[in-house]
C-alpha atoms as a PDB file:
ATOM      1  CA  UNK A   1      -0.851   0.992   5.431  1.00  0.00           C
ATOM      2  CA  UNK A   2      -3.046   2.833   2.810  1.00  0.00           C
ATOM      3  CA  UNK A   3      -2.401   6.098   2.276  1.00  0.00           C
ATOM      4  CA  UNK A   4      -4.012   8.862   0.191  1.00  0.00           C
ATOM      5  CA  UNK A   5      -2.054  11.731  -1.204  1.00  0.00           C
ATOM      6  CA  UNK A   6      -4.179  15.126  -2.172  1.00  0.00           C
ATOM      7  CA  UNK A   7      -2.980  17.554  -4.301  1.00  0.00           C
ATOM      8  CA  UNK A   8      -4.039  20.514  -6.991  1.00  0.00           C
ATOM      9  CA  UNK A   9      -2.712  20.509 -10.433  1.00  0.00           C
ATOM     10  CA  UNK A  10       0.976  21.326 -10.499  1.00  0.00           C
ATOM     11  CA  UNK A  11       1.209  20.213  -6.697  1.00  0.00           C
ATOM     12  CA  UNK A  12       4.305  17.617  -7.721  1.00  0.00           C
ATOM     13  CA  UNK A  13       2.003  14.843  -6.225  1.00  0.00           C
ATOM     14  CA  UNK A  14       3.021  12.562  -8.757  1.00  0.00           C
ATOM     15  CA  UNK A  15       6.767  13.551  -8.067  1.00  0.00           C
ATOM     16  CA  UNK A  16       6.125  12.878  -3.894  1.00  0.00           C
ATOM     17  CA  UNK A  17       4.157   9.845  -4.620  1.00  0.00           C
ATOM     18  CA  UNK A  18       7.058   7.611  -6.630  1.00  0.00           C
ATOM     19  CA  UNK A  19       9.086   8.543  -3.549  1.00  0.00           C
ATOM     20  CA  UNK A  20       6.545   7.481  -1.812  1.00  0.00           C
ATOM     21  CA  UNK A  21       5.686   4.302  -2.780  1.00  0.00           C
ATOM     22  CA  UNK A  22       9.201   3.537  -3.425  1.00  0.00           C
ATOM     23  CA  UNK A  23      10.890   4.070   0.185  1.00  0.00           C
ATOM     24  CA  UNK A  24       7.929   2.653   1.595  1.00  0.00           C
ATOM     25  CA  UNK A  25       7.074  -0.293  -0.515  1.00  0.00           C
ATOM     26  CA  UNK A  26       3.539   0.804  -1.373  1.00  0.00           C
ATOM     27  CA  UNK A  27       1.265   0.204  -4.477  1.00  0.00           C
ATOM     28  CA  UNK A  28       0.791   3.288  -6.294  1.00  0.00           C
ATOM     29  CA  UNK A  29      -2.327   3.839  -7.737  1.00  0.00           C
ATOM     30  CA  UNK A  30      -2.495   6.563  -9.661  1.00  0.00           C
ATOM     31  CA  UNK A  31      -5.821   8.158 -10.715  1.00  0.00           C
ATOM     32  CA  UNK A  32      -4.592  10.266 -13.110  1.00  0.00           C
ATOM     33  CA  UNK A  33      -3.268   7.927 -14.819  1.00  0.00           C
ATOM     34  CA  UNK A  34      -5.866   5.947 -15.246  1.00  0.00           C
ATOM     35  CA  UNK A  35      -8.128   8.613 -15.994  1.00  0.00           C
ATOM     36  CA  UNK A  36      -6.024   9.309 -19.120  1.00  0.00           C
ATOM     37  CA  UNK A  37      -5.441   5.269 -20.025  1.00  0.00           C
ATOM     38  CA  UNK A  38      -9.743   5.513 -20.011  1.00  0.00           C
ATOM     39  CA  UNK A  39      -9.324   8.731 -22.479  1.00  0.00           C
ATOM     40  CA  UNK A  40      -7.604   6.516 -25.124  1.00  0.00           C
ATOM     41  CA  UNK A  41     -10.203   4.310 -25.485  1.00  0.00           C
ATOM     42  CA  UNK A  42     -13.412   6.682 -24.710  1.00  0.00           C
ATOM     43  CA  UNK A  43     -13.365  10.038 -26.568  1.00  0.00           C
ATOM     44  CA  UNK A  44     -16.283  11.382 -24.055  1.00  0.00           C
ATOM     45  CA  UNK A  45     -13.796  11.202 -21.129  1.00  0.00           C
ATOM     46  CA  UNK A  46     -11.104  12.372 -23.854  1.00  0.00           C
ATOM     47  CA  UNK A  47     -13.359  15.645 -24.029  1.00  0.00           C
ATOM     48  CA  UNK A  48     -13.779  15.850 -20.100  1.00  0.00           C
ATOM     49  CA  UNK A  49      -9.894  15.354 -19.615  1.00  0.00           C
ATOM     50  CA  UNK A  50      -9.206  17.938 -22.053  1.00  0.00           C
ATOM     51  CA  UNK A  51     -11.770  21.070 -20.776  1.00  0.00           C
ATOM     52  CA  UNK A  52     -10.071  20.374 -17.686  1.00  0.00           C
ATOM     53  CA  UNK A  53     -12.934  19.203 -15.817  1.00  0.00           C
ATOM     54  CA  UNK A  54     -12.983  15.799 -13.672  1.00  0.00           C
ATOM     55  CA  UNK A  55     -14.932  12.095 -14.754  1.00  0.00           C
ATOM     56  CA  UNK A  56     -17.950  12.228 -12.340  1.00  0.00           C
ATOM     57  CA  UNK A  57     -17.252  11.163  -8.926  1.00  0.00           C
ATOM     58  CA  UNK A  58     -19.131   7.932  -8.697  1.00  0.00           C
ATOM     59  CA  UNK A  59     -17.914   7.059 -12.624  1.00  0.00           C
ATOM     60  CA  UNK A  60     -14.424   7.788 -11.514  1.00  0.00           C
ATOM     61  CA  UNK A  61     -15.158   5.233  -7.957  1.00  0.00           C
ATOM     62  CA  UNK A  62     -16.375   2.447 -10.336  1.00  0.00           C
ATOM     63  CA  UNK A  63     -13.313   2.468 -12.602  1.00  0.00           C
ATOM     64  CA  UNK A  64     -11.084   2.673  -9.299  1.00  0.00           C
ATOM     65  CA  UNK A  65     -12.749  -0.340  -7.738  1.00  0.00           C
ATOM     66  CA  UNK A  66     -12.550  -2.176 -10.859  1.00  0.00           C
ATOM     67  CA  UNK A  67      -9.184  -1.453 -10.994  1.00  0.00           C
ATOM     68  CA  UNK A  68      -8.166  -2.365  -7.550  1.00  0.00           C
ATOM     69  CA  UNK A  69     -10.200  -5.718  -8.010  1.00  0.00           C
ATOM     70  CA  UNK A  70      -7.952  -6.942 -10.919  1.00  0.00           C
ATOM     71  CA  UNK A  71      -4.511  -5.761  -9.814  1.00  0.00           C
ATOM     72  CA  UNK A  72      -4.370  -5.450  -6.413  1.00  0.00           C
ATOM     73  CA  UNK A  73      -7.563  -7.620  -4.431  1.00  0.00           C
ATOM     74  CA  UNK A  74      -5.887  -7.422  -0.994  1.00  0.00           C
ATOM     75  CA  UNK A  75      -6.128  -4.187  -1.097  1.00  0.00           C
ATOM     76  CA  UNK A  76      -3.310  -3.087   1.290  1.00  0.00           C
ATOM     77  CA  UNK A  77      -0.364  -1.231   1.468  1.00  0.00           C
ATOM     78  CA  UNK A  78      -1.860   1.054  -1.845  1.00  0.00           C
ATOM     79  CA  UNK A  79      -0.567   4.827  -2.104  1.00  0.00           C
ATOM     80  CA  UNK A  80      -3.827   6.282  -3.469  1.00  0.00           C
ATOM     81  CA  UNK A  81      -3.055   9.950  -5.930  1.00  0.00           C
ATOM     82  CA  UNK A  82      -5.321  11.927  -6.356  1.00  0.00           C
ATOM     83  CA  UNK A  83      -8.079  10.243  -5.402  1.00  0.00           C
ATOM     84  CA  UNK A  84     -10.531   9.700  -3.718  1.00  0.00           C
ATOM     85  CA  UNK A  85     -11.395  13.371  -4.019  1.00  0.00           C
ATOM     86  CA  UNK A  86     -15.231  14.031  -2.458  1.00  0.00           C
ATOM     87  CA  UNK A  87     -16.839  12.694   0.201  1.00  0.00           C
ATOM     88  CA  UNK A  88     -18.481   9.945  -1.602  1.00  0.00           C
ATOM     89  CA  UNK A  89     -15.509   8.701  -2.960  1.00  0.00           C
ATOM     90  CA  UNK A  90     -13.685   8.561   0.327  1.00  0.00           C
ATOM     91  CA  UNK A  91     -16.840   6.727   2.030  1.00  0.00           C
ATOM     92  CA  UNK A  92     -16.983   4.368  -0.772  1.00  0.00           C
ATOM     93  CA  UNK A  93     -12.755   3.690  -0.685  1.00  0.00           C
ATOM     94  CA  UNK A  94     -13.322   3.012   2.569  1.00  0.00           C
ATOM     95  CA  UNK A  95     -16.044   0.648   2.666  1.00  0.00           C
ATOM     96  CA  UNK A  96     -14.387  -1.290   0.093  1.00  0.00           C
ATOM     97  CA  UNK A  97     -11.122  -1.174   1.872  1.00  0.00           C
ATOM     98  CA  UNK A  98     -13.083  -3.005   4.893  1.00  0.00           C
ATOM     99  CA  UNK A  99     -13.848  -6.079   2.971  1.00  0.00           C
ATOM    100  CA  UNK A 100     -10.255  -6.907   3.875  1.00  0.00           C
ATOM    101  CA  UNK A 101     -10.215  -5.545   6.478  1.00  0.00           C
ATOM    102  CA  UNK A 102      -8.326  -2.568   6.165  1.00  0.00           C
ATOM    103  CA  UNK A 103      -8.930   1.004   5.696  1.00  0.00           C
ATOM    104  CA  UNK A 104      -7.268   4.793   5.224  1.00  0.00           C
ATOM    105  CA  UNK A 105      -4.710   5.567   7.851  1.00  0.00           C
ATOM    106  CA  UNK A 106      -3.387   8.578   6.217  1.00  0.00           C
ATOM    107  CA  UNK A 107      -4.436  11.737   3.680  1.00  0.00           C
ATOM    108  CA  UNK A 108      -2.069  14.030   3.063  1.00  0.00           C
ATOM    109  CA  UNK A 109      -2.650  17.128   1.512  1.00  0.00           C
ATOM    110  CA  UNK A 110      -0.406  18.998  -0.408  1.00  0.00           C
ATOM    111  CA  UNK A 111      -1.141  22.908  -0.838  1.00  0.00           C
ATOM    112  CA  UNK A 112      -0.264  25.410  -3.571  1.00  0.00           C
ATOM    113  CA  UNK A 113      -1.896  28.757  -5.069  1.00  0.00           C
ATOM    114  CA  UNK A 114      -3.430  28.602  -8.115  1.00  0.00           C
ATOM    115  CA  UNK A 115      -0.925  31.354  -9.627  1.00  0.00           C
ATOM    116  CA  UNK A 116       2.133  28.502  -8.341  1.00  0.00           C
ATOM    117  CA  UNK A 117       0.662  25.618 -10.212  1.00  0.00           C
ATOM    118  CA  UNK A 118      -0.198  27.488 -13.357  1.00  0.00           C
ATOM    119  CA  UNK A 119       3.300  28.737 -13.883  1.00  0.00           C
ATOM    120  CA  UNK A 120       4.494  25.120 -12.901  1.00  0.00           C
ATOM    121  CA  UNK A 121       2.078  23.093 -15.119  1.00  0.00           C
ATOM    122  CA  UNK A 122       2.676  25.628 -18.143  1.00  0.00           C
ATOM    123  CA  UNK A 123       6.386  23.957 -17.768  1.00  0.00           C
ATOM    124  CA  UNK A 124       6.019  20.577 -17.432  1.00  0.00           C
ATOM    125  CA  UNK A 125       7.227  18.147 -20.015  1.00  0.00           C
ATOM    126  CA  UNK A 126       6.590  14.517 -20.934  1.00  0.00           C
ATOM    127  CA  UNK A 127       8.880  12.580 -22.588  1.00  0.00           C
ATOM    128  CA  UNK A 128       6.760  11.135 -25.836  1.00  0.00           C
ATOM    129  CA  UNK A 129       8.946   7.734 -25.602  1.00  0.00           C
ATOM    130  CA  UNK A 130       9.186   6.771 -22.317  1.00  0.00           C
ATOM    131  CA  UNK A 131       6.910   8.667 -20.526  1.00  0.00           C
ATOM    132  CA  UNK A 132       9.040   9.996 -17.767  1.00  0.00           C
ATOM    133  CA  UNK A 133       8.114  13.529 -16.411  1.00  0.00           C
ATOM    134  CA  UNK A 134       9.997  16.524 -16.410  1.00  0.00           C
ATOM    135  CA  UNK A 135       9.009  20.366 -15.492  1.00  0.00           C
ATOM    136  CA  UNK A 136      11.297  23.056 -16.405  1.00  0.00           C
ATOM    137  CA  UNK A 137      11.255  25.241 -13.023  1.00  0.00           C
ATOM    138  CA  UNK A 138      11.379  22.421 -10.687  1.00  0.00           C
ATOM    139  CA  UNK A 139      12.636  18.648 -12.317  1.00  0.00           C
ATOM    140  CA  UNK A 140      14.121  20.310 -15.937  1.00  0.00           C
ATOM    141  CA  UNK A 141      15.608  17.608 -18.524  1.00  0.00           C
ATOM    142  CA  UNK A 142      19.262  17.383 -18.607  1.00  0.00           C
ATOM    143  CA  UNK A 143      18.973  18.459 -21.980  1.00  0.00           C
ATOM    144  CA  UNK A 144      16.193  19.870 -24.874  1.00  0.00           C
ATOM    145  CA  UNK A 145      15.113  15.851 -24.957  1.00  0.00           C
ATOM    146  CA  UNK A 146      14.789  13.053 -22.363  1.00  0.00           C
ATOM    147  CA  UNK A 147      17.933  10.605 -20.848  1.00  0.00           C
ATOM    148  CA  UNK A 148      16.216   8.381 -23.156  1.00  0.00           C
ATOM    149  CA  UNK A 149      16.823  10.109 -26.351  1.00  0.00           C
ATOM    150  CA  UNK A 150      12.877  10.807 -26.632  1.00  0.00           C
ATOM    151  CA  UNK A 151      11.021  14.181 -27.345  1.00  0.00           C
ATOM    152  CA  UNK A 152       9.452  16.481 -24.824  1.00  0.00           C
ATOM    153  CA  UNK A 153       5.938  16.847 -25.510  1.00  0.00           C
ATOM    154  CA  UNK A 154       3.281  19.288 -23.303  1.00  0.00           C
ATOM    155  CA  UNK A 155       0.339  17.770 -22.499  1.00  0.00           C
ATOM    156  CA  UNK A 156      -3.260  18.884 -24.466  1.00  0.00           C
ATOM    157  CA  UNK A 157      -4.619  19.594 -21.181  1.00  0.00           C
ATOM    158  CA  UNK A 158      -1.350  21.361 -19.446  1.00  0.00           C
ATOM    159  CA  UNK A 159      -2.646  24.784 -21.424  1.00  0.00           C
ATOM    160  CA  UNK A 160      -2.825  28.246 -18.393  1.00  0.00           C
ATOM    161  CA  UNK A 161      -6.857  27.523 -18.939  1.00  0.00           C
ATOM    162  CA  UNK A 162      -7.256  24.615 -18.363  1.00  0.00           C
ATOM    163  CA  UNK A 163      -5.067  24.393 -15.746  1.00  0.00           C
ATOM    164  CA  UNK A 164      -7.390  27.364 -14.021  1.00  0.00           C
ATOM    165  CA  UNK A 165     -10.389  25.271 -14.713  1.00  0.00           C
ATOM    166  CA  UNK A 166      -8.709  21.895 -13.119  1.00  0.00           C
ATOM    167  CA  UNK A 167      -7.436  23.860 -10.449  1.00  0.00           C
ATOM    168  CA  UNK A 168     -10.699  25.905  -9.425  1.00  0.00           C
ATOM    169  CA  UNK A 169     -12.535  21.935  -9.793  1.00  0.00           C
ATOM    170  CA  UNK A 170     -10.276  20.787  -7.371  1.00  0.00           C
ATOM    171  CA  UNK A 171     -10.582  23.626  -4.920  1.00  0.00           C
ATOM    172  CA  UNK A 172     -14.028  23.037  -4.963  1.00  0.00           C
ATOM    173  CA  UNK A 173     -14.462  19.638  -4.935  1.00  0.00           C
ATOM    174  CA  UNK A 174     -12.029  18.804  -2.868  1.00  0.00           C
ATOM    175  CA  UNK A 175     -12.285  21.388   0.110  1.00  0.00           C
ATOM    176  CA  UNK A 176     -15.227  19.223   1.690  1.00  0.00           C
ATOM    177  CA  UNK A 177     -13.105  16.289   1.699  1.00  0.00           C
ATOM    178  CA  UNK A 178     -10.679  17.915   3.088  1.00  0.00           C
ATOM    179  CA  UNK A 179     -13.091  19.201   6.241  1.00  0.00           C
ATOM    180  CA  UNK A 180     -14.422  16.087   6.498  1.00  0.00           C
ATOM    181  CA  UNK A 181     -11.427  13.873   7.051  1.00  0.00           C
ATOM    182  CA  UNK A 182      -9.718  16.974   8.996  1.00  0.00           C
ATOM    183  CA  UNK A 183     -12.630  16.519  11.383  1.00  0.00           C
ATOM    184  CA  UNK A 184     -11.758  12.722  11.511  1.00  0.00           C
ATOM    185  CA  UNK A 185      -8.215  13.276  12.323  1.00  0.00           C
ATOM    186  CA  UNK A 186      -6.632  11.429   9.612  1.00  0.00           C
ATOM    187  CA  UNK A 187      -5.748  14.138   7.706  1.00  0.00           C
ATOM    188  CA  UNK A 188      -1.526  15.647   7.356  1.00  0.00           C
ATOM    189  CA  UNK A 189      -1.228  19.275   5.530  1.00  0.00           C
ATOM    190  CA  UNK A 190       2.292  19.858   3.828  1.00  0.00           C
ATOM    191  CA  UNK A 191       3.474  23.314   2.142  1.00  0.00           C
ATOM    192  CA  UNK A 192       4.002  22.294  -1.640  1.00  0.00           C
ATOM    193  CA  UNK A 193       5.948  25.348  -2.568  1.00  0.00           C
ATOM    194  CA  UNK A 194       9.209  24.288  -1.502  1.00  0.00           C
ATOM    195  CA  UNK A 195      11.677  22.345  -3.209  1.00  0.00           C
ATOM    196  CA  UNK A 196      10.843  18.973  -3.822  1.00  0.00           C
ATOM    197  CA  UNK A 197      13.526  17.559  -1.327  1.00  0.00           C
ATOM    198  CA  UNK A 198      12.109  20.194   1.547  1.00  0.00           C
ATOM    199  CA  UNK A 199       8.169  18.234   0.576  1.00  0.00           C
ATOM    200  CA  UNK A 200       9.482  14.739   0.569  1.00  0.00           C
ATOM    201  CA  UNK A 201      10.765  15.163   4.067  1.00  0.00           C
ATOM    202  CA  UNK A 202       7.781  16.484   6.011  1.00  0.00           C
ATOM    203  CA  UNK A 203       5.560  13.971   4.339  1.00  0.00           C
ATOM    204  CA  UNK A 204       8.382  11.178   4.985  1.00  0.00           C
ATOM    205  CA  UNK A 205       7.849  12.325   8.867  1.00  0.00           C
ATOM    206  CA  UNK A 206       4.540  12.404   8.869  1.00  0.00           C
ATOM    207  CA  UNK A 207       3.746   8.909   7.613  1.00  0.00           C
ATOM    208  CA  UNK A 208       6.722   7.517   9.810  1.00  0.00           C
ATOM    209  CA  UNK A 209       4.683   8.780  12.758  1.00  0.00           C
ATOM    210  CA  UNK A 210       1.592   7.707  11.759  1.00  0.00           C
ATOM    211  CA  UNK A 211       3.298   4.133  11.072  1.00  0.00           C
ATOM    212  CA  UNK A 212       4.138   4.522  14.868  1.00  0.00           C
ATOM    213  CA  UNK A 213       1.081   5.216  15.856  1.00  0.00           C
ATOM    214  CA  UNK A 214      -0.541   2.246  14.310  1.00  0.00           C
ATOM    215  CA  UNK A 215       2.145  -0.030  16.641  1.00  0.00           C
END
């Protein structure tokens, strides 16, 4: 089952999606990620990352199929965040999907205001050693560093404007996609401003049924 998880900035995507993929044994493929691993080695997408603004959409397909062709060539079973996020990109997952003959079963969308993931983003913490993600309001550190012992670092790009920049991207980019594969009937819409156990378990229900109605 491939699944594709939707979500503006401060959303808690990535927080749903390691749930996800672990209680359901799914690859996670996280675009976000990626996106940033690019930045370290290009300082053009460095620059796009930091304004806030996305890597353009048929750029960001190419590094995603590249991806997917080194680390995970069935291509099944893949919890997809964040991505595709226009129309192309979802016709283009798709088709690519089909040389294995599989395709999306699922997107789930995960909703928020803009004012919500502001104040959420402004509070999220990385850890600088391990990596493991924190946010004050909703995950917060057992203490002022990680478990690990490592310091808690805010992001370059987790700044109130540029979060209002991603966020207005998003809601523009992404509210076609969301039509489109609304129209097709593949598409779940959860409330994201709940608490994160309240998320987990409508989007835990809705892939269970869609798992059913696959049998």
């Amino acid at each position: 089952m491939n699944i594709v998880l939707l979500g503006a900035p401060g959303s808690g995507k990535g927080t749903q999606a390691a749930l996800i993929a672990k209680e359901f044994g799914l690859y996670l493929l996280q675009t976000g990620q990626l996106a940033l691993n690019l930045a370290k080695k290009d300082q053009r997408i460095r620059k796009i990352i930091s304004s806030g603004k996305l890597i353009p959409e048929e750029e960001m397909t190419m590094y995603v199929v590249d991806f997917l062709s080194n680390k995970k060539p069935e291509l099944s079973n893949i919890l997809f965040e964040g991505f595709p996020r226009f129309i192309s990109q979802f016709e283009a997952l798709s088709n690519f999907l089909r040389t294995k003959g599989d395709d999306i079963d699922l997107v789930i969308s995960i909703d928020i205001s803009k004012a919500e993931a502001v104040r959420r983003i402004a509070a999220r913490r990385i850890c600088e050693k391990c990596g493991e993600i924190y946010n004050l309001i909703t995950n917060p550190p057992p203490s002022k560093v990680c478990k690990c012992g490592g310091r808690l670092i805010q992001r370059a790009d987790d700044n109130p404007e540029s979060v209002k920049v991603r966020f207005e991207y998003y809601k523009d980019n992404t509210k076609a996609l969301i039509d489109y594969v609304s129209k097709l009937g593949e598409l779940e819409k959860v409330d994201g401003e709940r608490p994160i156990e309240a998320i987990y378990k409508d989007i835990r229900a809705k892939i269970i049924k869609a798992k059913n109605e696959e049998v």
